[in-house]
C-alpha atoms as a PDB file:
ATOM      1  CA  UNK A   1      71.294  92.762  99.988  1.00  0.00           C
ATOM      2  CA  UNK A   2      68.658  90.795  98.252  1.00  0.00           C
ATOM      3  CA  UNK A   3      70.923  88.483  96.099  1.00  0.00           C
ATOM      4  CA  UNK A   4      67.902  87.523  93.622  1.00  0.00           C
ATOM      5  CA  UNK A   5      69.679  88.349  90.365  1.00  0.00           C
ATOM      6  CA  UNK A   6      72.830  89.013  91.908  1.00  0.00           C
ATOM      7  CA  UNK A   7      76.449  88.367  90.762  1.00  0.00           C
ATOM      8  CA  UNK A   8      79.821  87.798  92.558  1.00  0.00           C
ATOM      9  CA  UNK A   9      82.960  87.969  90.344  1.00  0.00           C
ATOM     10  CA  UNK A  10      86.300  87.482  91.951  1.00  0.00           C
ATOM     11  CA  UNK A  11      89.312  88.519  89.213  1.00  0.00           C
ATOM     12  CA  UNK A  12      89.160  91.053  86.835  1.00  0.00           C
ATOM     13  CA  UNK A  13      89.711  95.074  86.295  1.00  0.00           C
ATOM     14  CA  UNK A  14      86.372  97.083  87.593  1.00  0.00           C
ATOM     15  CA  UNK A  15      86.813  98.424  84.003  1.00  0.00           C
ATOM     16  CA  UNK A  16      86.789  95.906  82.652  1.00  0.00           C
ATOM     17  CA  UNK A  17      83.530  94.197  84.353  1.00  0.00           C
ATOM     18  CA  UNK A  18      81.680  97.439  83.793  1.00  0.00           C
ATOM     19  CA  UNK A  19      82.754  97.349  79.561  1.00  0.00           C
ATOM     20  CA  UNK A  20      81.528  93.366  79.611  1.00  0.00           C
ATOM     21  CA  UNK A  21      78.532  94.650  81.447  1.00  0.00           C
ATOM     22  CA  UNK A  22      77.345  97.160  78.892  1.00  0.00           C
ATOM     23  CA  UNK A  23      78.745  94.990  75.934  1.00  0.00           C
ATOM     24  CA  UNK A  24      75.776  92.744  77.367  1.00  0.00           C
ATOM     25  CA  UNK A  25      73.669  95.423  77.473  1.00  0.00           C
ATOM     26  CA  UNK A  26      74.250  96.677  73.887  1.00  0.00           C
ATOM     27  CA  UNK A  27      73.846  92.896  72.595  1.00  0.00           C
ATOM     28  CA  UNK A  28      70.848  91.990  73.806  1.00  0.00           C
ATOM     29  CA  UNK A  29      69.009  95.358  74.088  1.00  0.00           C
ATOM     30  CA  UNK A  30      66.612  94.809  71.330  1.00  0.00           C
ATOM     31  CA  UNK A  31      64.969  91.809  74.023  1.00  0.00           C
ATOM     32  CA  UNK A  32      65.418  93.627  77.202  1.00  0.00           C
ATOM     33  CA  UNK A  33      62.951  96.483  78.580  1.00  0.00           C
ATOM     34  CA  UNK A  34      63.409 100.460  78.546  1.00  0.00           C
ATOM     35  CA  UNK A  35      64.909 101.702  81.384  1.00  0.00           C
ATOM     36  CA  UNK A  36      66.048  98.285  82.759  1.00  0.00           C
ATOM     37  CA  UNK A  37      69.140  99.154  85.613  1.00  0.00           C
ATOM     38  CA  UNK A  38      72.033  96.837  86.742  1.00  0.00           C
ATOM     39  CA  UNK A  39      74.211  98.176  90.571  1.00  0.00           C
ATOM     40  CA  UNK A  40      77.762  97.609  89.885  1.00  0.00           C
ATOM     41  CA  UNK A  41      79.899  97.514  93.600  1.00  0.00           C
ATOM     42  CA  UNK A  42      83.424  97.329  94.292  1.00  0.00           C
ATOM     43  CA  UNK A  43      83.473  94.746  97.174  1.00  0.00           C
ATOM     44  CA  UNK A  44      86.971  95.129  97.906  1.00  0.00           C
ATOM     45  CA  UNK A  45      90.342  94.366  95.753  1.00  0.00           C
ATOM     46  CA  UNK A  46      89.582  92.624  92.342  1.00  0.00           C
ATOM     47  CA  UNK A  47      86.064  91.522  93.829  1.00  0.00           C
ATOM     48  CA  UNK A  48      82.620  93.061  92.330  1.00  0.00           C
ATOM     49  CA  UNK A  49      79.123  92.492  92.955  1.00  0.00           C
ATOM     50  CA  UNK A  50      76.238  93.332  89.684  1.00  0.00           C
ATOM     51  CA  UNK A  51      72.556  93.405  90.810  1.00  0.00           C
ATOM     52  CA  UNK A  52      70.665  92.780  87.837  1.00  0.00           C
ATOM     53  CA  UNK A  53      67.054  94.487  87.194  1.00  0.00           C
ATOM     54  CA  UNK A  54      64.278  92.193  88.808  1.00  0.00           C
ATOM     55  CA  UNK A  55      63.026  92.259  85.546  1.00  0.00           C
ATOM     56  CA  UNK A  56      65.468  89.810  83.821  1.00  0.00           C
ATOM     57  CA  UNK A  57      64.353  86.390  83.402  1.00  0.00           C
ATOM     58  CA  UNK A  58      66.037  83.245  84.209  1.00  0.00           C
ATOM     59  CA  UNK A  59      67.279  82.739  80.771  1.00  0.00           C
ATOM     60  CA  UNK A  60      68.496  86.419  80.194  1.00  0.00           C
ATOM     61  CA  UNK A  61      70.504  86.259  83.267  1.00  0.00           C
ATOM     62  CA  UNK A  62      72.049  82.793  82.094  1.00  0.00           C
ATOM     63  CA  UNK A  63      73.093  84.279  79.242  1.00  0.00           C
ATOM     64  CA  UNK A  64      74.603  87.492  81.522  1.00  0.00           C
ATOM     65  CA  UNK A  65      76.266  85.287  83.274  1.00  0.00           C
ATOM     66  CA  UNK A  66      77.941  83.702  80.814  1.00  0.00           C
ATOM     67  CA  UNK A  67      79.215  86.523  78.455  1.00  0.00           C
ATOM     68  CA  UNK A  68      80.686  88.322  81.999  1.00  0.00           C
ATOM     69  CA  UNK A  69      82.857  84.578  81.883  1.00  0.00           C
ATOM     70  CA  UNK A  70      83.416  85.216  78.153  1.00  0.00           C
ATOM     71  CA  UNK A  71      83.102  88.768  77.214  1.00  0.00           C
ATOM     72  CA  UNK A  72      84.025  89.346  73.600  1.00  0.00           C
ATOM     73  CA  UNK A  73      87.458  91.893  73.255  1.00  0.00           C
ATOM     74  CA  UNK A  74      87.901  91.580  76.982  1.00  0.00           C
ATOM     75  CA  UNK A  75      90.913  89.207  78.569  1.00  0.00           C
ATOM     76  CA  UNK A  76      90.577  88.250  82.036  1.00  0.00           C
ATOM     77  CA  UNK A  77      90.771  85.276  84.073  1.00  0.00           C
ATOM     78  CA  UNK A  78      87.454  85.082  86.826  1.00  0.00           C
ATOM     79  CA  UNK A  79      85.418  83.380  89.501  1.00  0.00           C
ATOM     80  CA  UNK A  80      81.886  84.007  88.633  1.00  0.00           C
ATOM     81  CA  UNK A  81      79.064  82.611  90.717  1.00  0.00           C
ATOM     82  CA  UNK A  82      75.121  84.508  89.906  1.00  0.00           C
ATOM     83  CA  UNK A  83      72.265  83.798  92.071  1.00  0.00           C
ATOM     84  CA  UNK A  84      68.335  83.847  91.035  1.00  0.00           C
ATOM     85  CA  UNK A  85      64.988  81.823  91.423  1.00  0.00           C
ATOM     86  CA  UNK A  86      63.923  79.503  89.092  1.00  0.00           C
ATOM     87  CA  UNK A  87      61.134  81.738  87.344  1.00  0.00           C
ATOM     88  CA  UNK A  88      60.016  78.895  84.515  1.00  0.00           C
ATOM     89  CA  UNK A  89      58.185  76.416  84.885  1.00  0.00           C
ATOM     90  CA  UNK A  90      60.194  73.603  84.914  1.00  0.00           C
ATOM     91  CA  UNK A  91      62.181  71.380  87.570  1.00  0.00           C
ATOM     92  CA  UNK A  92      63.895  74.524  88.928  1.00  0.00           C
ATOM     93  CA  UNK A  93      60.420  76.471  89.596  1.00  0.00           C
ATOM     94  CA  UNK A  94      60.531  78.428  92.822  1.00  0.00           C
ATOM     95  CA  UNK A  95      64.441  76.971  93.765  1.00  0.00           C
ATOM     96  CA  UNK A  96      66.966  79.285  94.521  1.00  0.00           C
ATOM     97  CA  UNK A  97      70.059  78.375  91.900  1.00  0.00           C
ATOM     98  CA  UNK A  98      73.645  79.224  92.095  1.00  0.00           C
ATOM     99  CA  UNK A  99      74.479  79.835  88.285  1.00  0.00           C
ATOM    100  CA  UNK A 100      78.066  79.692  87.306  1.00  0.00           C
ATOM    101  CA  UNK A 101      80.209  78.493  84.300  1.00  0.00           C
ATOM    102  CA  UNK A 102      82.265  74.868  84.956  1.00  0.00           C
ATOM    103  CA  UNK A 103      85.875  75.523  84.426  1.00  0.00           C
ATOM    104  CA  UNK A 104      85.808  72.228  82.296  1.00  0.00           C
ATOM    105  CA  UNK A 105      83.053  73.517  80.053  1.00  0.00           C
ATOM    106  CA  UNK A 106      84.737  73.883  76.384  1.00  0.00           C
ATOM    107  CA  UNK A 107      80.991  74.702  74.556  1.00  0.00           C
ATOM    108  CA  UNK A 108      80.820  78.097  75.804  1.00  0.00           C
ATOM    109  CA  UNK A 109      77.063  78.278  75.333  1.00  0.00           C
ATOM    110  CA  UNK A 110      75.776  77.038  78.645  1.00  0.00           C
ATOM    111  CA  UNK A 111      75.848  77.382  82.472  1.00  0.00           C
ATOM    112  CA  UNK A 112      75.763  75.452  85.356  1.00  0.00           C
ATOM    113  CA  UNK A 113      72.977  74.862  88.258  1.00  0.00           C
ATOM    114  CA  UNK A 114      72.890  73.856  91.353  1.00  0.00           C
ATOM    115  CA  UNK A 115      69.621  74.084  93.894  1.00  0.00           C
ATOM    116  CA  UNK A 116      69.347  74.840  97.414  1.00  0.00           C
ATOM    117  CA  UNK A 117      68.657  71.219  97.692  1.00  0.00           C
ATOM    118  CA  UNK A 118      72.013  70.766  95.813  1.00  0.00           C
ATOM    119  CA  UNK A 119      70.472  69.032  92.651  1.00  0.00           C
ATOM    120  CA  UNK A 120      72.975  69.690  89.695  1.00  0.00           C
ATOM    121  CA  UNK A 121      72.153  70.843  86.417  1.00  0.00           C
ATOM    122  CA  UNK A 122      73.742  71.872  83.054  1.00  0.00           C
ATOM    123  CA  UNK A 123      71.118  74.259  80.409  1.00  0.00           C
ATOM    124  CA  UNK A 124      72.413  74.795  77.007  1.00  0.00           C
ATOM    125  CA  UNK A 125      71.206  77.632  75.380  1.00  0.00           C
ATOM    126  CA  UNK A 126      68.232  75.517  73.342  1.00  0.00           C
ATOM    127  CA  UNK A 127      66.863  75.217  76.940  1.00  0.00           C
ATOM    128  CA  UNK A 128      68.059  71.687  77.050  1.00  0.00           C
ATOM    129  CA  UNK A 129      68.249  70.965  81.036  1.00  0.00           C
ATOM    130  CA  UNK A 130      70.553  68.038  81.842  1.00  0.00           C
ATOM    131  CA  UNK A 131      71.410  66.640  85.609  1.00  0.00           C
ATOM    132  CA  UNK A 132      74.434  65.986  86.990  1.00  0.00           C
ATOM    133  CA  UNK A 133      76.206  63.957  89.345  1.00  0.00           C
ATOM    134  CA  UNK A 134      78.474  66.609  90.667  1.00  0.00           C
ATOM    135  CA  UNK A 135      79.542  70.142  90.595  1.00  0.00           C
ATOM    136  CA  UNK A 136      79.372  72.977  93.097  1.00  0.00           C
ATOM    137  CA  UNK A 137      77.725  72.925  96.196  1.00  0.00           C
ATOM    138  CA  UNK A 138      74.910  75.662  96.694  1.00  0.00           C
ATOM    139  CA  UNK A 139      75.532  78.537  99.421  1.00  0.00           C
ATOM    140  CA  UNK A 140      74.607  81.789 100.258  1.00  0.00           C
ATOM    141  CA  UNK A 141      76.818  84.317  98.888  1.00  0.00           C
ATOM    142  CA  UNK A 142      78.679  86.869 101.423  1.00  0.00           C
ATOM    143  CA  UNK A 143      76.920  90.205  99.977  1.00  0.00           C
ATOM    144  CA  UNK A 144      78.361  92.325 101.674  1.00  0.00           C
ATOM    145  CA  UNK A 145      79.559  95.558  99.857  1.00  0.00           C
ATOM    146  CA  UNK A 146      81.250  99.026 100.211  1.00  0.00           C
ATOM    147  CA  UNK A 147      80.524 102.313  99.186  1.00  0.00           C
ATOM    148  CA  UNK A 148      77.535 103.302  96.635  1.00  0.00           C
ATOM    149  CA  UNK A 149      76.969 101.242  93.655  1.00  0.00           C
ATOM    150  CA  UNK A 150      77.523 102.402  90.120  1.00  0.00           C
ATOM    151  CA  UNK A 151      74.100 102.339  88.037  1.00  0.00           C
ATOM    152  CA  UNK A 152      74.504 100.868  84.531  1.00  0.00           C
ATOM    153  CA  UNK A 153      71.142 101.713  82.785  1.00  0.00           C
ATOM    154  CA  UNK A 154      69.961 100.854  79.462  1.00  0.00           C
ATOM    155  CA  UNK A 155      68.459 103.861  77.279  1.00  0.00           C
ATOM    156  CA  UNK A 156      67.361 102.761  74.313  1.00  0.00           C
ATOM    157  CA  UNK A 157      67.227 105.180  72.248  1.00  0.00           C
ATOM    158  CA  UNK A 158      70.538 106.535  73.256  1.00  0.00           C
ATOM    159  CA  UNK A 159      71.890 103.145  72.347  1.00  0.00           C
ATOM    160  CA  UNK A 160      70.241 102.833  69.103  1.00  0.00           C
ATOM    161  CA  UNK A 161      71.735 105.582  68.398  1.00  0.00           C
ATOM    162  CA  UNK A 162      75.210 104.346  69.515  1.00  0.00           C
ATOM    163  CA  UNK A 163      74.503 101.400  67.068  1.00  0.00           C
ATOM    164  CA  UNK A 164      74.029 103.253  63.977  1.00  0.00           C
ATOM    165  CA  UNK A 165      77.007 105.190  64.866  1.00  0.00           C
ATOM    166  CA  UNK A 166      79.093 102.458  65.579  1.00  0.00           C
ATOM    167  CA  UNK A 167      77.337 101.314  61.761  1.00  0.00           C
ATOM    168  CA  UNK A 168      78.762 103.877  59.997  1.00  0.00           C
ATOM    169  CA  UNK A 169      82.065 103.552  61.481  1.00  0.00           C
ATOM    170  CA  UNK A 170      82.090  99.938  59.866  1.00  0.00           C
ATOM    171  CA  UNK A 171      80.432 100.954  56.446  1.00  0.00           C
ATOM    172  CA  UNK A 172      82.906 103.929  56.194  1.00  0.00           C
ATOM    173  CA  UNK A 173      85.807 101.290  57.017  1.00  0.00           C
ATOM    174  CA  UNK A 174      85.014  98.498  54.192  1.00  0.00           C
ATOM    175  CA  UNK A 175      84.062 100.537  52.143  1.00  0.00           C
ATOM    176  CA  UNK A 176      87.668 102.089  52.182  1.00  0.00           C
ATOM    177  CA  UNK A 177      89.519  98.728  52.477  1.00  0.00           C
ATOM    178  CA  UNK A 178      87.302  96.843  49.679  1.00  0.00           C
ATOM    179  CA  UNK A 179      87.762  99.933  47.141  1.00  0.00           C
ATOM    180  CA  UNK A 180      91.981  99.879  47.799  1.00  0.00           C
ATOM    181  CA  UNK A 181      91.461  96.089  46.663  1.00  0.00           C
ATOM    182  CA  UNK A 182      89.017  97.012  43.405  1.00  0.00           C
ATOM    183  CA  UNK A 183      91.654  99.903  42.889  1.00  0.00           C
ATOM    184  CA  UNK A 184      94.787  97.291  43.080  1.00  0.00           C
ATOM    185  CA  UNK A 185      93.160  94.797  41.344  1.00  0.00           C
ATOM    186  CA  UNK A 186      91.780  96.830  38.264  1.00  0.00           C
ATOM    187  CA  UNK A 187      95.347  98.281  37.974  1.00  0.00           C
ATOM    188  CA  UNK A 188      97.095  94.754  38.386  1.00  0.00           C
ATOM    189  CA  UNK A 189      94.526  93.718  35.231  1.00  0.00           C
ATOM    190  CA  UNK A 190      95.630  97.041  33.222  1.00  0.00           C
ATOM    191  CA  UNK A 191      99.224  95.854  33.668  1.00  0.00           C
ATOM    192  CA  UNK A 192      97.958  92.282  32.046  1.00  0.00           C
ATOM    193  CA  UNK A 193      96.827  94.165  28.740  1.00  0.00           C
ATOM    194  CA  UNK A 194     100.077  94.475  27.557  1.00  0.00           C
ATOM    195  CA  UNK A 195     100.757  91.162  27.938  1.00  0.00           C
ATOM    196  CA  UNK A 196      98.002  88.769  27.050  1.00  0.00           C
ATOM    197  CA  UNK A 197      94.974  90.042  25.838  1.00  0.00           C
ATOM    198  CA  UNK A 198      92.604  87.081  26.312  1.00  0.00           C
ATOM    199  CA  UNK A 199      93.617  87.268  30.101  1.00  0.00           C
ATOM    200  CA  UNK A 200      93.248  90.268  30.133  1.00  0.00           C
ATOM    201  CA  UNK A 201      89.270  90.089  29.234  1.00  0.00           C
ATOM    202  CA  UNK A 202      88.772  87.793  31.730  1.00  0.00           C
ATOM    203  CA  UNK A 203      90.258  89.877  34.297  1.00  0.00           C
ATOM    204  CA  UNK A 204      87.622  92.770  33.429  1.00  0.00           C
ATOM    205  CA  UNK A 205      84.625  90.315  33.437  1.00  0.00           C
ATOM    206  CA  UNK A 206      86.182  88.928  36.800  1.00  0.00           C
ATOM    207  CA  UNK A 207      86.613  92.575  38.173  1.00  0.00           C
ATOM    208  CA  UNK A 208      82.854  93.362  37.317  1.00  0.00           C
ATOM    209  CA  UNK A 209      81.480  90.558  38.765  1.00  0.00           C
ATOM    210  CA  UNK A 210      83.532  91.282  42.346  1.00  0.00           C
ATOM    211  CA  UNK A 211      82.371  94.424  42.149  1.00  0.00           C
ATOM    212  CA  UNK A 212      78.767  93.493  41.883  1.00  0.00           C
ATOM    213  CA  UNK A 213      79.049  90.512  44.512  1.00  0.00           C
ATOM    214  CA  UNK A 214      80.605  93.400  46.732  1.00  0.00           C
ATOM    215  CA  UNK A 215      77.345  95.622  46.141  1.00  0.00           C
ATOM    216  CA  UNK A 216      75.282  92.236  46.483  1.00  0.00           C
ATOM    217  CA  UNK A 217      76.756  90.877  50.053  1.00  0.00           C
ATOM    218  CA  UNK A 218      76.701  94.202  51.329  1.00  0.00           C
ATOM    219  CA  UNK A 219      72.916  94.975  51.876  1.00  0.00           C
ATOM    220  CA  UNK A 220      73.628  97.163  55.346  1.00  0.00           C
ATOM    221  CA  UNK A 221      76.136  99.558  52.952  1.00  0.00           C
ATOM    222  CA  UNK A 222      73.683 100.118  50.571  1.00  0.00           C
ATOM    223  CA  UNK A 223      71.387 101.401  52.903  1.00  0.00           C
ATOM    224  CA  UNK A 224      73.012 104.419  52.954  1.00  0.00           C
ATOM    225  CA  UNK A 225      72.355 107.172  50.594  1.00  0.00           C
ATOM    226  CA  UNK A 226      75.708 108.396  50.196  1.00  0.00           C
ATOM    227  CA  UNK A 227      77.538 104.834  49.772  1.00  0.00           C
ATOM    228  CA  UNK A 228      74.954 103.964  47.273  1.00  0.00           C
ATOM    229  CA  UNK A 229      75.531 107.024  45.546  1.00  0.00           C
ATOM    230  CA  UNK A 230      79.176 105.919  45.410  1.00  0.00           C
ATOM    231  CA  UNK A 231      78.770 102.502  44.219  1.00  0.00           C
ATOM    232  CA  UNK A 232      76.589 104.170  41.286  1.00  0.00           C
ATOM    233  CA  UNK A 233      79.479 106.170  40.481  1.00  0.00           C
ATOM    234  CA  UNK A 234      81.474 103.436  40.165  1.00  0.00           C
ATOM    235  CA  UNK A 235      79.507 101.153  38.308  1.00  0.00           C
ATOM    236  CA  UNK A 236      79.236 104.057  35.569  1.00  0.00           C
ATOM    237  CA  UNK A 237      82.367 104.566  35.526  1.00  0.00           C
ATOM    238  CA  UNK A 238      83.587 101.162  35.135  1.00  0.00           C
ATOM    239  CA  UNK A 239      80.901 100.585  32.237  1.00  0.00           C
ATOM    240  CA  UNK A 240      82.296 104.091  30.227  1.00  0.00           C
ATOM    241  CA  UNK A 241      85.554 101.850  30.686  1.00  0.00           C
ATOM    242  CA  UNK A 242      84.421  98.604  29.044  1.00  0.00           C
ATOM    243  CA  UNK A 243      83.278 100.871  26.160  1.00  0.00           C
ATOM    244  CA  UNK A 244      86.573 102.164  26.094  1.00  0.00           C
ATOM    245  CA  UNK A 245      88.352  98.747  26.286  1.00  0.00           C
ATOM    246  CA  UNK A 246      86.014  97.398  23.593  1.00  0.00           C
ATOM    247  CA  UNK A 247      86.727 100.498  21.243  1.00  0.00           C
ATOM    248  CA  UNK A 248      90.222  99.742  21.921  1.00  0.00           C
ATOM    249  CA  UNK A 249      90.484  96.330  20.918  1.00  0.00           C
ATOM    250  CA  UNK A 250      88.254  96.537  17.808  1.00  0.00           C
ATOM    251  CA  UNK A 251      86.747  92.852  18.065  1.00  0.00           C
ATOM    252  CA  UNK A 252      83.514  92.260  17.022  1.00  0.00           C
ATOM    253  CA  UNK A 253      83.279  88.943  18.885  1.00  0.00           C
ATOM    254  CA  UNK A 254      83.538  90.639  22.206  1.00  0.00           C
ATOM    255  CA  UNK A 255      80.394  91.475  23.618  1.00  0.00           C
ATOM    256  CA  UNK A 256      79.954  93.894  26.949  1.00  0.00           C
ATOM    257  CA  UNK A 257      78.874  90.847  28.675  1.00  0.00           C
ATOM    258  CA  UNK A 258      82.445  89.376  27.904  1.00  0.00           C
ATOM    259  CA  UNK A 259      83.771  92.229  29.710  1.00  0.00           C
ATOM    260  CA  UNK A 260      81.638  92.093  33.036  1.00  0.00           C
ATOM    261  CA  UNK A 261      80.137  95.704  32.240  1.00  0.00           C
ATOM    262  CA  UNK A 262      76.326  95.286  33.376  1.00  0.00           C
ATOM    263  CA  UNK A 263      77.152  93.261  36.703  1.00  0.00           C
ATOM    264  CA  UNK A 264      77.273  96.106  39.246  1.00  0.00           C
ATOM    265  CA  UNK A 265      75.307  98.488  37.576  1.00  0.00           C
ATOM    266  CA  UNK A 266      72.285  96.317  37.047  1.00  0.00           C
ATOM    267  CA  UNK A 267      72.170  95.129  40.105  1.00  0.00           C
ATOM    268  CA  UNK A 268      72.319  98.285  41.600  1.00  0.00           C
ATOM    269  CA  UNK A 269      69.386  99.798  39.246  1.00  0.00           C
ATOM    270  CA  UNK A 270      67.116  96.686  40.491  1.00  0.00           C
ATOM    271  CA  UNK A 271      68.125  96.927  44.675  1.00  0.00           C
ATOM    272  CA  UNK A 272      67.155 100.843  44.957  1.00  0.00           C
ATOM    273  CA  UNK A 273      63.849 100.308  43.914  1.00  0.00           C
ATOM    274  CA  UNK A 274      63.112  96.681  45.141  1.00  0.00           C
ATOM    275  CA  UNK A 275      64.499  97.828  49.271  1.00  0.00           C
ATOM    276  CA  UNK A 276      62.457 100.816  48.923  1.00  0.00           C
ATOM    277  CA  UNK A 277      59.187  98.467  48.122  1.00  0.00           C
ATOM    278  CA  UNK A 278      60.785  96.137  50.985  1.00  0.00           C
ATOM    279  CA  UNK A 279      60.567  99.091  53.950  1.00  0.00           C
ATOM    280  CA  UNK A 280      57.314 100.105  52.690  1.00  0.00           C
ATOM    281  CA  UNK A 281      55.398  96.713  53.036  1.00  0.00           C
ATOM    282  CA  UNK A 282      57.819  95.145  56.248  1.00  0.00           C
ATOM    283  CA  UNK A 283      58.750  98.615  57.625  1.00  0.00           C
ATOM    284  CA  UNK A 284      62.433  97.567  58.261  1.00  0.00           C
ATOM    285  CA  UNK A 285      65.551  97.258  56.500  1.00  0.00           C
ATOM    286  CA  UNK A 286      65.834  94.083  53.813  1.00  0.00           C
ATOM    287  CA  UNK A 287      68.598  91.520  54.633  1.00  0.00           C
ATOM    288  CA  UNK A 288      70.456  89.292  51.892  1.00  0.00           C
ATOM    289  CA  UNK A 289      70.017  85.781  53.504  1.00  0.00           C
ATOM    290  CA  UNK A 290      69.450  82.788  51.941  1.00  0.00           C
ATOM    291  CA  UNK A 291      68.377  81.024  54.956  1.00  0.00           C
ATOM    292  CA  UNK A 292      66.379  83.938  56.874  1.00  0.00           C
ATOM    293  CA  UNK A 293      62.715  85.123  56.631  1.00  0.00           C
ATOM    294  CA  UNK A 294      60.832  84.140  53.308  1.00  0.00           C
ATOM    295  CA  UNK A 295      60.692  88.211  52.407  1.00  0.00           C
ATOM    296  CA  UNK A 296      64.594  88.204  53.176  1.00  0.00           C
ATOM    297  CA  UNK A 297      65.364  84.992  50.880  1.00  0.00           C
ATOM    298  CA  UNK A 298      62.665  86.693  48.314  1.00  0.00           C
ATOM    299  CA  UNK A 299      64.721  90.231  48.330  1.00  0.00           C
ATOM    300  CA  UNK A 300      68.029  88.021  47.754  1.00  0.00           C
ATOM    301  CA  UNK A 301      67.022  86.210  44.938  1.00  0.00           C
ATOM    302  CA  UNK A 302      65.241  89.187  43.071  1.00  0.00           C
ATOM    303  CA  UNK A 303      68.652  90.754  43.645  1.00  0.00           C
ATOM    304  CA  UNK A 304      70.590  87.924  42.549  1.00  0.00           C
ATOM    305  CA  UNK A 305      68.423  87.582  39.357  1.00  0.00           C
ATOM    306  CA  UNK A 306      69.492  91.312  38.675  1.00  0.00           C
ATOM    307  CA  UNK A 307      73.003  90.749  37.846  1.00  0.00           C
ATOM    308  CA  UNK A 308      73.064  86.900  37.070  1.00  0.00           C
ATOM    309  CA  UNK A 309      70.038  87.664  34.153  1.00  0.00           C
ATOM    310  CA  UNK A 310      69.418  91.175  33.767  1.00  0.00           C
ATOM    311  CA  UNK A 311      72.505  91.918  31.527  1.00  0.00           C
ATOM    312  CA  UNK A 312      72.082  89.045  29.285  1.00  0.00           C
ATOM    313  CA  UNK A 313      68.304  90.627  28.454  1.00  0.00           C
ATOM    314  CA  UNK A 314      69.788  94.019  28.198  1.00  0.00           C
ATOM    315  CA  UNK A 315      72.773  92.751  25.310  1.00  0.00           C
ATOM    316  CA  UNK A 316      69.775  90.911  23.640  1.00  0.00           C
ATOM    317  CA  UNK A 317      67.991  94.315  23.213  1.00  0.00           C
ATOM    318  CA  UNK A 318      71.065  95.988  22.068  1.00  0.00           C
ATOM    319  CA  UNK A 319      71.911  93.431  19.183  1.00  0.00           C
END
């Protein structure tokens, strides 16, 4: 076997190593090529061989060897040892490296080198390359395997697809467990009417804002149709209640501002139109980030500027 790209693990469920191995996959498919294939063997009784594509570089197969030490969701205790040729340009150009994880290492976002020549290395993940005084010494693996490997194979488009499935899963399950806490909490504030009015405004304004900062930090749910058409319904809904509450309480000092009854629904009038501008110039989804891509921290604040100023200028115009 040619053991260029090649892994030895020693410990673990097959299972298991195969779910790590297309975790991987799945993480880091957006970088990798089409059609790129990985041979998983059974070499015996809790030992497994992966032969990686010839087309991953050094620094992909770093990181491969590192989450198959660490997957995330998986718990098992292994012996992992890759093998490659240094590919870069650097001090490990053209020598053959054993890659494996230190069992000392506590950062979790590097591996360990040595050469042929038994020069010792540790590369962080900022491509950082630091040598060492000891570690393991280099030798050839014993490659030998039974049987006919399993072929792990990434398909893009079949695991975009799995994304945006897996997506909606996790849209469809906040959205359920933030509205049972808006539902709790806006009948925890109805059961502080009765006792103390003054709180009792406070809670409403507090209980609009939420539900606007829930609409705001949650750009991926309202990039579907149907959640957005929820979270309209709701903001409506709770702005026919502040009319209600203000009727009810019959005091000209209170403004709908007081009451928190523009928050969510403004901001939701200015994202629908301002995303939709957003695909059509950058053809991808918008992201709230306040640290990202200019566009990205542009979207955010326009968004921000929706709820924070927006009601203010429409209670102005209603005076």
């Amino acid at each position: 076997m040619i053991i260029d790209n090649l892994i030895i693990i020693k410990g673990g469920a097959y299972n298991d190593i195969k779910k790590a191995l297309r975790q991987w996959i799945d993480l880091y498919s957006k970088d990798l090529p089409d059609g790129l294939t990985f041979q998983l063997f059974k070499n015996g009784c809790g030992n497994h061989i992966v032969h990686a594509d010839k087309r991953i570089d050094n620094e992909r197969f770093y990181y491969l060897v590192n989450y198959l030490n660490n997957p995330e969701g998986i718990q098992y205790k292994i012996d992992i040892e890759g093998f490659t040729t240094g590919k870069v340009d650097d001090k490990l150009h053209n020598k053959k490296l054993l890659v494996y994880i230190s069992p000392n290492d506590n950062d979790f976002d590097n591996v360990f080198i040595t050469t042929s020549e038994n020069k010792k290395f540790k590369i962080d993940f900022g491509g950082k390359i630091l040598e060492l005084n000891e570690g393991k010494n280099f030798q050839i693996p014993n490659s030998n395997y039974i049987g006919t490997p399993e072929i792990v194979t990434l398909n893009k488009n079949e695991n975009i697809r799995h994304q945006n499935e897996a997506s909606k899963k996790n849209i469809e399950k906040r959205f359920k467990i933030v509205s049972f806490i808006a539902i709790t909490l806006f009948f925890l504030s109805l059961l502080i009417s009765f006792y103390d009015t003054p709180t009792y405004i406070k809670a409403t304004l507090f209980f609009g804002m939420g539900l606007a900062l829930w609409f705001f930090s949650d750009s991926e749910m309202l990039q579907s149709d149907k959640h957005y058409i929820y979270g309209l319904v709701i903001s409506v809904v709770f702005l026919g209640y502040t009319i209600l509450v203000k009727n009810e309480l019959n005091r000209t000092d209170l403004q709908f501002v007081d009451l928190g009854a523009f928050y969510p629904l403004t901001l939701l009038i200015i994202q629908w139109p301002t995303r939709k501008i957003y695909l059509a110039i950058f053809k991808r989804e918008p992201k709230v980030d306040k640290r990202g891509k200019f566009a990205d921290l542009i979207y955010t604040l326009i968004l921000f500027l929706g709820f924070a100023v927006l009601p203010f200028l429409i209670m102005d115009n209603l005076k």
